[in-house]
C-alpha atoms as a PDB file:
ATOM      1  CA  UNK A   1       4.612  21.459  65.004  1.00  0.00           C
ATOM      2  CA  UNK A   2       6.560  21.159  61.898  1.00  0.00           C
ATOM      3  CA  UNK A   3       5.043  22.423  58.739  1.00  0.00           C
ATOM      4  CA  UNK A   4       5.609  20.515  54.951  1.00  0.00           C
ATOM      5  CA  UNK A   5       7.594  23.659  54.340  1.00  0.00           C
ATOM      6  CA  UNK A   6       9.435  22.518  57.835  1.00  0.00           C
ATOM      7  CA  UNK A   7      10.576  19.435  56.291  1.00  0.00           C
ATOM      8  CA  UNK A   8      10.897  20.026  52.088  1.00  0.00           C
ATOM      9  CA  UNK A   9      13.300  23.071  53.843  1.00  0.00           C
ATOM     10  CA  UNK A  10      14.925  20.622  55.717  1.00  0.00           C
ATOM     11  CA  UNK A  11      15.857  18.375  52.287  1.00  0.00           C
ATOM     12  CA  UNK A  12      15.765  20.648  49.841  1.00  0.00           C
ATOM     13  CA  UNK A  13      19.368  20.028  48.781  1.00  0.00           C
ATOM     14  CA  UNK A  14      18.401  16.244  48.657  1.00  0.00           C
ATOM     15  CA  UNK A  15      15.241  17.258  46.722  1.00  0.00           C
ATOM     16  CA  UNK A  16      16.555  19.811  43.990  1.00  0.00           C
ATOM     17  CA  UNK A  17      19.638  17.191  43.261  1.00  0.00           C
ATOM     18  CA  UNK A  18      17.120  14.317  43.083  1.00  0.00           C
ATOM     19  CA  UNK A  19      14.884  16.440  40.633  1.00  0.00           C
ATOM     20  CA  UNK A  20      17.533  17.387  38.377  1.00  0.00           C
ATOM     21  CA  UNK A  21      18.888  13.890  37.909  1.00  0.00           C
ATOM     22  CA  UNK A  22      15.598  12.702  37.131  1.00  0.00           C
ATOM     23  CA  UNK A  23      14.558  15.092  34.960  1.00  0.00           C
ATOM     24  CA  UNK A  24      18.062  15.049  33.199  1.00  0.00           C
ATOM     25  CA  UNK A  25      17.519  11.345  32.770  1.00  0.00           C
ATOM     26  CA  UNK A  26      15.013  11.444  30.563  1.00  0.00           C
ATOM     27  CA  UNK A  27      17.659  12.688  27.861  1.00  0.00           C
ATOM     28  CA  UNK A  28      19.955  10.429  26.562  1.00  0.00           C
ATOM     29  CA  UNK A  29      22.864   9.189  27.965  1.00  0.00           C
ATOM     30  CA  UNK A  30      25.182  11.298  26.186  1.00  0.00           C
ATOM     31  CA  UNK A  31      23.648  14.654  26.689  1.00  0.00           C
ATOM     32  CA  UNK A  32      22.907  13.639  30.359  1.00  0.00           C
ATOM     33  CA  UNK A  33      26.360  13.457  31.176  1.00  0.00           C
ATOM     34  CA  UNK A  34      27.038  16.960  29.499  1.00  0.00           C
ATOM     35  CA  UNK A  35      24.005  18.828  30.812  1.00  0.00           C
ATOM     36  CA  UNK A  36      24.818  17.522  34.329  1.00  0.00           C
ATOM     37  CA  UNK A  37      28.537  18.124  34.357  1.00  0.00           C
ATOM     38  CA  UNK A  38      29.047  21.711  32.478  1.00  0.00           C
ATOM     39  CA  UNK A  39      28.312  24.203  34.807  1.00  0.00           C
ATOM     40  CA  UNK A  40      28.214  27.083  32.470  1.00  0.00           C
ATOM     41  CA  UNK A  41      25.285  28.844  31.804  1.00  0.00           C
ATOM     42  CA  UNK A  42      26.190  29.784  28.433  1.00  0.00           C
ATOM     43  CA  UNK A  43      28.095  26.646  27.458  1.00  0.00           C
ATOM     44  CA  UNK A  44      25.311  24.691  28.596  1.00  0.00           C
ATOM     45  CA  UNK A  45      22.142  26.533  28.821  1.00  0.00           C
ATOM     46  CA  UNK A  46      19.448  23.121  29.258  1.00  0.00           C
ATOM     47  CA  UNK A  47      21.516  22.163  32.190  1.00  0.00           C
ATOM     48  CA  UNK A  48      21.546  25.519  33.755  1.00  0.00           C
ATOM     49  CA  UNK A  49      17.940  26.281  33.452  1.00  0.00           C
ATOM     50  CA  UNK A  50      16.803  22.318  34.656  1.00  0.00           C
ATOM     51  CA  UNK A  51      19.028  23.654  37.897  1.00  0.00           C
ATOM     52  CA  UNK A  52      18.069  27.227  38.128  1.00  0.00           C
ATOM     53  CA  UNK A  53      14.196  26.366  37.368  1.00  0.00           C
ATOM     54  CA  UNK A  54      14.373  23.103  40.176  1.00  0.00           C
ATOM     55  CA  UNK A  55      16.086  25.266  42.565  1.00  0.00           C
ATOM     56  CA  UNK A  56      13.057  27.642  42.335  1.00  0.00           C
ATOM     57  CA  UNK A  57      10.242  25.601  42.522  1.00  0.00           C
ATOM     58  CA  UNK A  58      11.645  23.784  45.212  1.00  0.00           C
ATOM     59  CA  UNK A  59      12.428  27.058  46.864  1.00  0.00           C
ATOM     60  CA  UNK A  60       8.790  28.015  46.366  1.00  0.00           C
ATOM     61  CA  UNK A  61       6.946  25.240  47.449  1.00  0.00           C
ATOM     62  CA  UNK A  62       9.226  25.284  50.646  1.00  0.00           C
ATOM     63  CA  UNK A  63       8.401  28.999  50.957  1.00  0.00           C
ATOM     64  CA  UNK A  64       4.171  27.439  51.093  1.00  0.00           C
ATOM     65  CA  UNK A  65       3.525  29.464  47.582  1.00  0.00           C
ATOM     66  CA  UNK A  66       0.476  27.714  46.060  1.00  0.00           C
ATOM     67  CA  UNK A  67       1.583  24.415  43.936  1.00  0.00           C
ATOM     68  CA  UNK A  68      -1.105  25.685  41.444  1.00  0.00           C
ATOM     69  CA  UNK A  69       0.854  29.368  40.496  1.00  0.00           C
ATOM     70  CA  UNK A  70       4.275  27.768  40.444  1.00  0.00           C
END
């Protein structure tokens, strides 16, 4: 029987990238573009920790943590 952690595991590269460019489209266009394409933590700390921070609750909820303590 497959589990909802079964299948979010299953797409959760789909599901983190989808996140991320809907949660770094809610900035504007400029600072989209920047955020998404600088990869350095340090040279672009908003766009590291929308990745870092997706990648964990995704990694949580497909782990069956509790939605309410992520």
């Amino acid at each position: 029987m497959t589990t909802h952690g079964d299948l979010l595991r299953e797409h959760q590269d789909a599901i983190v990238q989808r996140w991320i460019a809907d949660i770094l489209a809610t900035y504007p266009e400029q600072a989209t573009a920047a955020f998404g394409r600088e990869r350095d933590r340090f040279a672009n700390p908003v766009g590291h920790s929308v990745r870092v921070g997706t990648q964990g609750i995704v990694a949580a909820l497909c782990d069956g943590m509790d939605p309410d303590r992520i």
